[in-house]
PDB file of N, CA and C in Angstrom:
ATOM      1  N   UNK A   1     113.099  96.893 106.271  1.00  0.00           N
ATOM      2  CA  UNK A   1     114.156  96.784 105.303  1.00  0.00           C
ATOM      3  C   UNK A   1     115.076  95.628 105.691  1.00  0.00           C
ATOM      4  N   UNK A   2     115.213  94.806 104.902  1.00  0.00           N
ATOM      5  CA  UNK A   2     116.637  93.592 104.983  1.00  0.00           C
ATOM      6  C   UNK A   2     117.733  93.969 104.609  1.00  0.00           C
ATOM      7  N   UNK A   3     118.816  93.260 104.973  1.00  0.00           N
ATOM      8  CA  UNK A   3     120.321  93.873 105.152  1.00  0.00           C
ATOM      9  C   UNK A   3     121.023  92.214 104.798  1.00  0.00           C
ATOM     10  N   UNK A   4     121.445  91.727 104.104  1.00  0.00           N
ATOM     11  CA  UNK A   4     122.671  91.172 103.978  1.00  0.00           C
ATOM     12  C   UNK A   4     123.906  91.697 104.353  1.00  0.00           C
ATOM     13  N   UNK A   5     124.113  90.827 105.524  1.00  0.00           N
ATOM     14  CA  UNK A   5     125.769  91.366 105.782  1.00  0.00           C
ATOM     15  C   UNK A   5     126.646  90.025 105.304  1.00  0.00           C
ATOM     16  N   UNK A   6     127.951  90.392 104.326  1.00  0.00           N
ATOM     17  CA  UNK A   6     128.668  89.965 104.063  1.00  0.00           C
ATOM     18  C   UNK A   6     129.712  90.306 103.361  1.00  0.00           C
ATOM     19  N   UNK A   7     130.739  89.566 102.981  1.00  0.00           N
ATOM     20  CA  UNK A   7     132.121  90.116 102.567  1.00  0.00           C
ATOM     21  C   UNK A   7     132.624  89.505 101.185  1.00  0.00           C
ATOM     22  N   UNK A   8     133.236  90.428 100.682  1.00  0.00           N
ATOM     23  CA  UNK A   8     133.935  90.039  99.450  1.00  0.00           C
ATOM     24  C   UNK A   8     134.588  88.923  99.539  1.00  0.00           C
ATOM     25  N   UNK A   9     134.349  88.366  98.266  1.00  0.00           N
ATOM     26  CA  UNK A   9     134.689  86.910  98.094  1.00  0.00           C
ATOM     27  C   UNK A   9     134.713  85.676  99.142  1.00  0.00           C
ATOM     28  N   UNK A  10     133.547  85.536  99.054  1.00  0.00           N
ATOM     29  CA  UNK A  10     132.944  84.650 100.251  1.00  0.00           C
ATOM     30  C   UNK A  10     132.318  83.598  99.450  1.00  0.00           C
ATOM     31  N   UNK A  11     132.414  82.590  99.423  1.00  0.00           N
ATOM     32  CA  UNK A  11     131.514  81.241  98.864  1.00  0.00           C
ATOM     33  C   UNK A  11     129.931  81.471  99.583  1.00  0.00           C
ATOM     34  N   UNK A  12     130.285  80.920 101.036  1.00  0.00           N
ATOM     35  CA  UNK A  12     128.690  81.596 101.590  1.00  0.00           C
ATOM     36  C   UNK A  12     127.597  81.956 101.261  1.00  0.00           C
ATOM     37  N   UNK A  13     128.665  83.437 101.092  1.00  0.00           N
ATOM     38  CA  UNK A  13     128.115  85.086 100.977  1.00  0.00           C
ATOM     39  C   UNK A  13     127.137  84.338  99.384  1.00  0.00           C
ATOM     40  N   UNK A  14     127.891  83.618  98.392  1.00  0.00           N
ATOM     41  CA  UNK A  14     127.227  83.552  97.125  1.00  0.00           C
ATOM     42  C   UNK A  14     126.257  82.420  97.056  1.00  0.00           C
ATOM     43  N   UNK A  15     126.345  81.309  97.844  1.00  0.00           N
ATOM     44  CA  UNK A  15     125.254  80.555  98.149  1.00  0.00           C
ATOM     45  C   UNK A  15     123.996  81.270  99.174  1.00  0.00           C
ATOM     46  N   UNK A  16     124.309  82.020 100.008  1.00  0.00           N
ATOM     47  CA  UNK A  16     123.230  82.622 100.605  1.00  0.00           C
ATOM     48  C   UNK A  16     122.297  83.846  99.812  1.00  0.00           C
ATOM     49  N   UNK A  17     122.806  84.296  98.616  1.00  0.00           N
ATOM     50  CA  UNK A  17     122.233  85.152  97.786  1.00  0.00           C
ATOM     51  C   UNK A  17     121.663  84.357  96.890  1.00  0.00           C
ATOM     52  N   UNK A  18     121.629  82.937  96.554  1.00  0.00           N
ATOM     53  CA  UNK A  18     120.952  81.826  95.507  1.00  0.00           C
ATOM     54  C   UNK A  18     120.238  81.840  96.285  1.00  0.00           C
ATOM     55  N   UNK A  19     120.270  81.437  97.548  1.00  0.00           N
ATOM     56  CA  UNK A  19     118.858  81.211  98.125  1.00  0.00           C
ATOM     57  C   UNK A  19     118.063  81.434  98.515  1.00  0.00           C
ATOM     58  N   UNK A  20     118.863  83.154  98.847  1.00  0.00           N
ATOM     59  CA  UNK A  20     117.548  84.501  98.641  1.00  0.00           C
ATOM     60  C   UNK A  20     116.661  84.275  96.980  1.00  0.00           C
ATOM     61  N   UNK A  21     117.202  84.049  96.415  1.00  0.00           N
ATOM     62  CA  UNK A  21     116.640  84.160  95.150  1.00  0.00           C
ATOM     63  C   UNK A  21     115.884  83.012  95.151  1.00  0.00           C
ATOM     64  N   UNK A  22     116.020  81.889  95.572  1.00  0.00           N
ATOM     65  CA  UNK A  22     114.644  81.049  95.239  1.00  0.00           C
ATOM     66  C   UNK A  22     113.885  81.165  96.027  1.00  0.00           C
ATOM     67  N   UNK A  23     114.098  82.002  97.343  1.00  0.00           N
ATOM     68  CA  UNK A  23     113.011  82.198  98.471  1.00  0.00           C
ATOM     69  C   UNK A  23     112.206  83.457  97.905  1.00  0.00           C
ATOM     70  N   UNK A  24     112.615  83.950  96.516  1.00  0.00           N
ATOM     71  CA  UNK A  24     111.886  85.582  96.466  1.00  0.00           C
ATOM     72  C   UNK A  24     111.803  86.082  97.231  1.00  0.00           C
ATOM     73  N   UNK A  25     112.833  86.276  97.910  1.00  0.00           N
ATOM     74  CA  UNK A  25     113.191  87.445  99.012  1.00  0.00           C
ATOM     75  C   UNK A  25     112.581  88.820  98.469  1.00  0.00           C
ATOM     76  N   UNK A  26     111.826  89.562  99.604  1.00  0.00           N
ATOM     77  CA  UNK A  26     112.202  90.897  98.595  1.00  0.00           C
ATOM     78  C   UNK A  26     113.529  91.725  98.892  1.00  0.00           C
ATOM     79  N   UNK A  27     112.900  93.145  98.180  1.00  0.00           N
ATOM     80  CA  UNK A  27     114.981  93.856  97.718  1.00  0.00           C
ATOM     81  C   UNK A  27     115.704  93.841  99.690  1.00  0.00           C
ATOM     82  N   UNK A  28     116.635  93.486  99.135  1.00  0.00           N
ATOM     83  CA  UNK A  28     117.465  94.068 100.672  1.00  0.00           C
ATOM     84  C   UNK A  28     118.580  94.743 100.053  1.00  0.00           C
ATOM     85  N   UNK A  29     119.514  94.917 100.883  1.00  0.00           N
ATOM     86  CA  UNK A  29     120.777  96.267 100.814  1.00  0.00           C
ATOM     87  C   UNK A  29     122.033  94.832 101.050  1.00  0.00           C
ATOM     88  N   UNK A  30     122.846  95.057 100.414  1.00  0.00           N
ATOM     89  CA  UNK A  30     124.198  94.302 101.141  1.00  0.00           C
ATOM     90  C   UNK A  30     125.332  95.248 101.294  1.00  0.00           C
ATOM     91  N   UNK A  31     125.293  94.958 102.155  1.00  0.00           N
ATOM     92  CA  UNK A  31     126.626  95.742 103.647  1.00  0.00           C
ATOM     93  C   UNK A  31     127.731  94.734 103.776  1.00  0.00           C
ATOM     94  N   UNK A  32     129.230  95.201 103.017  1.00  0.00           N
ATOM     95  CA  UNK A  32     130.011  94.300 103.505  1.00  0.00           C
ATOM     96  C   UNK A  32     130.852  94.567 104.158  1.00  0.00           C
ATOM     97  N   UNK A  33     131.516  93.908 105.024  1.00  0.00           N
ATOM     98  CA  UNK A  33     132.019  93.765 106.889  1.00  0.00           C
ATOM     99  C   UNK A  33     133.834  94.512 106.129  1.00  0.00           C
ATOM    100  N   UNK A  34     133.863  94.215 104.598  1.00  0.00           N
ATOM    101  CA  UNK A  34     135.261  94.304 104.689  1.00  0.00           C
ATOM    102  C   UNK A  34     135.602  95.449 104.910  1.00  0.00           C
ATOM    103  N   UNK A  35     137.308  95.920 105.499  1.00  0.00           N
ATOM    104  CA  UNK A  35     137.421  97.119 106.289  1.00  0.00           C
ATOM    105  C   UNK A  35     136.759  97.788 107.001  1.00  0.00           C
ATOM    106  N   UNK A  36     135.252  97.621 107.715  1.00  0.00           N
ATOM    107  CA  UNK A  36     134.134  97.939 108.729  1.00  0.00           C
ATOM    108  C   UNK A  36     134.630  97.546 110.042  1.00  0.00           C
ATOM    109  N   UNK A  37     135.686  97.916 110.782  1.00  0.00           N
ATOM    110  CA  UNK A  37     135.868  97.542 112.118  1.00  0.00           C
ATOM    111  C   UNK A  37     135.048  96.969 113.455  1.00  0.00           C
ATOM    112  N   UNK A  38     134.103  97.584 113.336  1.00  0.00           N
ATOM    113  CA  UNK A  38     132.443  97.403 114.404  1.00  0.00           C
ATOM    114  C   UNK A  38     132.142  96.320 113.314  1.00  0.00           C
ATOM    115  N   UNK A  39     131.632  96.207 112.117  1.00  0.00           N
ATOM    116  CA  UNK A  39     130.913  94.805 111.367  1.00  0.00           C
ATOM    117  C   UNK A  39     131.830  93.823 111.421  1.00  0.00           C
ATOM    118  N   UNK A  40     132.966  93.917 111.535  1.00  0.00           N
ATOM    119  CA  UNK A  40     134.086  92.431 111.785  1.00  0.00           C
ATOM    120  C   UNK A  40     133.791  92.406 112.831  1.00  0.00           C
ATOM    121  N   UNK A  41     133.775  92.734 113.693  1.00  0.00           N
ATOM    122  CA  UNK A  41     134.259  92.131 115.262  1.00  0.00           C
ATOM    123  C   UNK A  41     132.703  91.982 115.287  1.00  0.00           C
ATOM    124  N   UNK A  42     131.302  92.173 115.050  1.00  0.00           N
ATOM    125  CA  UNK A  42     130.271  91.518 115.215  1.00  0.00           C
ATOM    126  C   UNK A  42     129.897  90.654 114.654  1.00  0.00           C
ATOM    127  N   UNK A  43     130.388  90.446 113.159  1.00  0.00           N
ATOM    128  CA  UNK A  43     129.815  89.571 112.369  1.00  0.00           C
ATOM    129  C   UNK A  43     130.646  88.601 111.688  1.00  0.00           C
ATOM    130  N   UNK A  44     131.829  88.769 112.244  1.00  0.00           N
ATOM    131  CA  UNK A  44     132.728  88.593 111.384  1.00  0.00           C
ATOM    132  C   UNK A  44     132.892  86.905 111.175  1.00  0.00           C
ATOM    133  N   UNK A  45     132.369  86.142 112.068  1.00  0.00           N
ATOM    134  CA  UNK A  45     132.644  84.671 112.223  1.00  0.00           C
ATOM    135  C   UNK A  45     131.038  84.272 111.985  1.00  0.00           C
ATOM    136  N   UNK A  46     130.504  85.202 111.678  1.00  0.00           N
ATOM    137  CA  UNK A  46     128.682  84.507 111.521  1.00  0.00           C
ATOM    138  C   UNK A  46     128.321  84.820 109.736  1.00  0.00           C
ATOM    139  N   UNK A  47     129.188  85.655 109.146  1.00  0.00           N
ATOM    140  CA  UNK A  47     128.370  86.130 107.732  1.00  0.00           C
ATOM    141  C   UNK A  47     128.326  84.536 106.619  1.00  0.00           C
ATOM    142  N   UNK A  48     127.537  84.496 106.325  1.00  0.00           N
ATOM    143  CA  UNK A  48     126.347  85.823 105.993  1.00  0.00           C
ATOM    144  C   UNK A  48     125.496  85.939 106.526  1.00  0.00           C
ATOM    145  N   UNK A  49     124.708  87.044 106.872  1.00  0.00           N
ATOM    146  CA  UNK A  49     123.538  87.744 108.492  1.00  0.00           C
ATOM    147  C   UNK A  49     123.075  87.573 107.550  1.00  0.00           C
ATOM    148  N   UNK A  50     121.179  87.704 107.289  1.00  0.00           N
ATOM    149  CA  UNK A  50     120.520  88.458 107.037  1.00  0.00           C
ATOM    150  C   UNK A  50     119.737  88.954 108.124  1.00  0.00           C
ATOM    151  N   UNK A  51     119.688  90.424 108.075  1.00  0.00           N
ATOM    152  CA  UNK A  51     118.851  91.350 109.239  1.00  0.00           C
ATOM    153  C   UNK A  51     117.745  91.605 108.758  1.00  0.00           C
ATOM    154  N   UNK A  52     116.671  92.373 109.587  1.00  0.00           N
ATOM    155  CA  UNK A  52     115.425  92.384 109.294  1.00  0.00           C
ATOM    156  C   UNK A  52     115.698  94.191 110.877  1.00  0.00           C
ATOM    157  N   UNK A  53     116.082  95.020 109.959  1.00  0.00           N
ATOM    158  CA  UNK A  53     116.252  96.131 110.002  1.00  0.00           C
ATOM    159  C   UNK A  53     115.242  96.588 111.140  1.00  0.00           C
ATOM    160  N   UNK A  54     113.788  96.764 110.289  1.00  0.00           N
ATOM    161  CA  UNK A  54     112.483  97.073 111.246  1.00  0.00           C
ATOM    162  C   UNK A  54     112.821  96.048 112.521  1.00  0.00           C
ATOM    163  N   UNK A  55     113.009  94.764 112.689  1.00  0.00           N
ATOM    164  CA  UNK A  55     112.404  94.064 113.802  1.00  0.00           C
ATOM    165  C   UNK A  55     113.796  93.582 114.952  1.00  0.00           C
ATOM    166  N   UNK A  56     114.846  94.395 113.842  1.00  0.00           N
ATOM    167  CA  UNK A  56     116.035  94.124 114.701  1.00  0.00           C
ATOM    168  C   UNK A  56     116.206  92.481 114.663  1.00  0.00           C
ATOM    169  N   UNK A  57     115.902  91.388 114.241  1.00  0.00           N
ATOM    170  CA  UNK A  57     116.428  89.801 114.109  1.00  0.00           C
ATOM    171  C   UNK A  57     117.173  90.028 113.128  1.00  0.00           C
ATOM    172  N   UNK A  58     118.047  88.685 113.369  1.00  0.00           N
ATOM    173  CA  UNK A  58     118.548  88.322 112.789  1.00  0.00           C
ATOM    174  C   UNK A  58     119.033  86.805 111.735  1.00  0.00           C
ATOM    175  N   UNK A  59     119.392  86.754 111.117  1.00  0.00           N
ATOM    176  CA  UNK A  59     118.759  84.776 110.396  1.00  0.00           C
ATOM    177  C   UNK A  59     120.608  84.401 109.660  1.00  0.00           C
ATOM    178  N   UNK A  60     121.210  83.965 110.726  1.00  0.00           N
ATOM    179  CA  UNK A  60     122.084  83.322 110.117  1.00  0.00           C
ATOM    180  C   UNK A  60     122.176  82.309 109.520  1.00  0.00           C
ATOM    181  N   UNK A  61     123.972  82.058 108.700  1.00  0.00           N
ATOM    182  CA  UNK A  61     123.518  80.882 107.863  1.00  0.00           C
ATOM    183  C   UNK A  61     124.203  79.583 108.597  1.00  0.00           C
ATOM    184  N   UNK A  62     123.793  78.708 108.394  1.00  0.00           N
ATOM    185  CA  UNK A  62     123.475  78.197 106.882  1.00  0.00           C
ATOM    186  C   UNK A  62     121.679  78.103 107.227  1.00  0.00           C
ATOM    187  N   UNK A  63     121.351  78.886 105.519  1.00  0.00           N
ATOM    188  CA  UNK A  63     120.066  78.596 105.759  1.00  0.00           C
ATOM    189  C   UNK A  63     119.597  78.550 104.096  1.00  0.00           C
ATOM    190  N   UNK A  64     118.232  77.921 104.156  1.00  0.00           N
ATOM    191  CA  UNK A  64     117.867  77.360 102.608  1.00  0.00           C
ATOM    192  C   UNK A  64     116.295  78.826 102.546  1.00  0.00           C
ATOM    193  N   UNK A  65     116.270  78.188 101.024  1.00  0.00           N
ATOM    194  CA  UNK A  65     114.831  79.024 100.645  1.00  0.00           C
ATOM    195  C   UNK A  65     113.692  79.073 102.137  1.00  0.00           C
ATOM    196  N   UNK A  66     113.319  77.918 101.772  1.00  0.00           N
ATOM    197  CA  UNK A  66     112.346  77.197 103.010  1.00  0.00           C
ATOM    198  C   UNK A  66     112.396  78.279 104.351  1.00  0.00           C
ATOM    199  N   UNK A  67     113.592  77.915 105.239  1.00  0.00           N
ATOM    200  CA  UNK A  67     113.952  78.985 106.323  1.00  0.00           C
ATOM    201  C   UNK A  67     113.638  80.189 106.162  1.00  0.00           C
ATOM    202  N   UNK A  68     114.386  80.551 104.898  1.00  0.00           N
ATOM    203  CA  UNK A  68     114.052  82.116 104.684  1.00  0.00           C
ATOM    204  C   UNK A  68     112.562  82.728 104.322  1.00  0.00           C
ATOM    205  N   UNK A  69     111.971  82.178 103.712  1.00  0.00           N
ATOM    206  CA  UNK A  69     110.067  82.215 104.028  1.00  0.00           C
ATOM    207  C   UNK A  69     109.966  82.074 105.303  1.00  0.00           C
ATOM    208  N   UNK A  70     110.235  81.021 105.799  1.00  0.00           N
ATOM    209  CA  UNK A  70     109.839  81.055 107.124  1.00  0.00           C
ATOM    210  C   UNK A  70     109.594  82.590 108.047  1.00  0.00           C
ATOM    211  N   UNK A  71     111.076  82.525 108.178  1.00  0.00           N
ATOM    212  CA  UNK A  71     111.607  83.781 108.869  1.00  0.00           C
ATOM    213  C   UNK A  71     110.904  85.091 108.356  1.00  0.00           C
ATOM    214  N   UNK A  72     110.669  85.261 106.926  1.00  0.00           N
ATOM    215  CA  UNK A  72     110.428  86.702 106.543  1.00  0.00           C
ATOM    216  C   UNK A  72     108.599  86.373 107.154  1.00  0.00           C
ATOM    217  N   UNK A  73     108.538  85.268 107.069  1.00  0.00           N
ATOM    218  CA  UNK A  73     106.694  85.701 107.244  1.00  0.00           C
ATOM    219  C   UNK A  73     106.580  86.014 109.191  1.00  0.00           C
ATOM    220  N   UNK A  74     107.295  85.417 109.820  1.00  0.00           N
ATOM    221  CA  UNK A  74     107.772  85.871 110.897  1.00  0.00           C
ATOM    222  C   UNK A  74     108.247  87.225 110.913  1.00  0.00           C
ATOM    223  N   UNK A  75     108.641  88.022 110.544  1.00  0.00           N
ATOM    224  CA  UNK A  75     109.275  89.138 110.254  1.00  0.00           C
ATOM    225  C   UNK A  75     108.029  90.061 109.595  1.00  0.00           C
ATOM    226  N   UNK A  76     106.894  89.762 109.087  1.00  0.00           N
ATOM    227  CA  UNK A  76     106.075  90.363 108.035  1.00  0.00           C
ATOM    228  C   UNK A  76     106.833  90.644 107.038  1.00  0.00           C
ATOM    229  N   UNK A  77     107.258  90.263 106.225  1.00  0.00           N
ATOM    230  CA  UNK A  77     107.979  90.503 105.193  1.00  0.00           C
ATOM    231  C   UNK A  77     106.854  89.695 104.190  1.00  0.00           C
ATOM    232  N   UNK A  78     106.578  90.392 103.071  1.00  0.00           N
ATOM    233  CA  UNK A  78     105.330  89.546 101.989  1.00  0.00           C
ATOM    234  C   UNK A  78     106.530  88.684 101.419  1.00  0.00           C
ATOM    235  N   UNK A  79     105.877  87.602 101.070  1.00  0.00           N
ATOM    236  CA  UNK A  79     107.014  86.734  99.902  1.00  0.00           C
ATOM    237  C   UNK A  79     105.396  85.809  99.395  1.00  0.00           C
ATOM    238  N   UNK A  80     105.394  86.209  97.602  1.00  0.00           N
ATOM    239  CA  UNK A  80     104.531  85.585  96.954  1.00  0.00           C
ATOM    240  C   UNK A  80     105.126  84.384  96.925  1.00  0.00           C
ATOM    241  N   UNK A  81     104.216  83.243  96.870  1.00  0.00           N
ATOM    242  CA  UNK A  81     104.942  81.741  96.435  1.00  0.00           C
ATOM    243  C   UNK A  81     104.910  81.781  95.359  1.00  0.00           C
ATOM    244  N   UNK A  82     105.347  81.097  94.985  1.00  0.00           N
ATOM    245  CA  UNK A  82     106.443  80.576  93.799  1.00  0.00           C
ATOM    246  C   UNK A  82     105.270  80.564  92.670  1.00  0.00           C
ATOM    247  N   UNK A  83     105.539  81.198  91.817  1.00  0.00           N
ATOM    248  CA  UNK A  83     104.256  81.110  90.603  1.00  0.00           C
ATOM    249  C   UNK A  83     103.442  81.920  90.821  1.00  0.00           C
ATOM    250  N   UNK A  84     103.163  82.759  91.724  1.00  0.00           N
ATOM    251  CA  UNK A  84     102.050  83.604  92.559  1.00  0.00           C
ATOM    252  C   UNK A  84     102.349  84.901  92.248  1.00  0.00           C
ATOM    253  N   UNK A  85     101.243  85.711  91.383  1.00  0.00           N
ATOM    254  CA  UNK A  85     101.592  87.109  92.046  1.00  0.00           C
ATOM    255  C   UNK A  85     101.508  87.807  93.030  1.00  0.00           C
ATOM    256  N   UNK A  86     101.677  88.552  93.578  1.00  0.00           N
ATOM    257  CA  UNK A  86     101.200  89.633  94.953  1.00  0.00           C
ATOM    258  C   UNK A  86     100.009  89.977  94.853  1.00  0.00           C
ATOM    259  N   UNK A  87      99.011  89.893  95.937  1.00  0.00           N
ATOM    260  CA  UNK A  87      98.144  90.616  95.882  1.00  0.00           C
ATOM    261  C   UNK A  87      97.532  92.235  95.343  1.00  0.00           C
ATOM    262  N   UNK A  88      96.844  92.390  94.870  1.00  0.00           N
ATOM    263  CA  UNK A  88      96.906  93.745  93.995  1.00  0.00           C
ATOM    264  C   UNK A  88      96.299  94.935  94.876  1.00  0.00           C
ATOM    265  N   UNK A  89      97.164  95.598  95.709  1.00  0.00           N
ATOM    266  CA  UNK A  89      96.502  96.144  96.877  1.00  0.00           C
ATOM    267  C   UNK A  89      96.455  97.344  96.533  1.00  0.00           C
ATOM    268  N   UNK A  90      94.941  97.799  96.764  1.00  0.00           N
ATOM    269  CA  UNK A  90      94.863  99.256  96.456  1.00  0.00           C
ATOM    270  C   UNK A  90      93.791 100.465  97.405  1.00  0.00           C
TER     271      UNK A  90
END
């Protein structure tokens, strides 16, 4: 499972969710740090995280589509390319 950590009204936070989206990320959860005492004082000068829950990494930003394939296929995370469907696994 992926985790976006980030905080309300963040520029970042909204460029790093565009670029989940052209990386076809798949679904993650977003967790934000605001009023989270333990998520500020860990994350608080790095958001936006994205975590990779199962493998415990982590992929800070600044990072583009590109990276983020990278990382998820590192991670096993499927990401169809661009125009591609998923394999039809049965």
């Amino acid at each position: 499972m992926l985790t976006l950590i980030q905080r309300d009204d963040c520029h970042l936070c909204d460029l790093a969710l565009a670029e989940l989206a052209k990386a076809r990320a798949p679904e993650f959860e977003s967790v934000f740090l605001d009023d989270q005492p333990a998520l500020e004082t860990r994350y608080g000068a790095r958001v936006p995280v994205l975590r990779d829950e199962a493998g415990q990494r982590e992929l800070d930003w600044p990072f583009d589509a590109a990276t983020v394939q990278a990382w998820l296929a590192e991670c096993d995370q499927v990401v169809p390319a661009a125009g591609r469907q998923p394999p039809d696994i049965r």
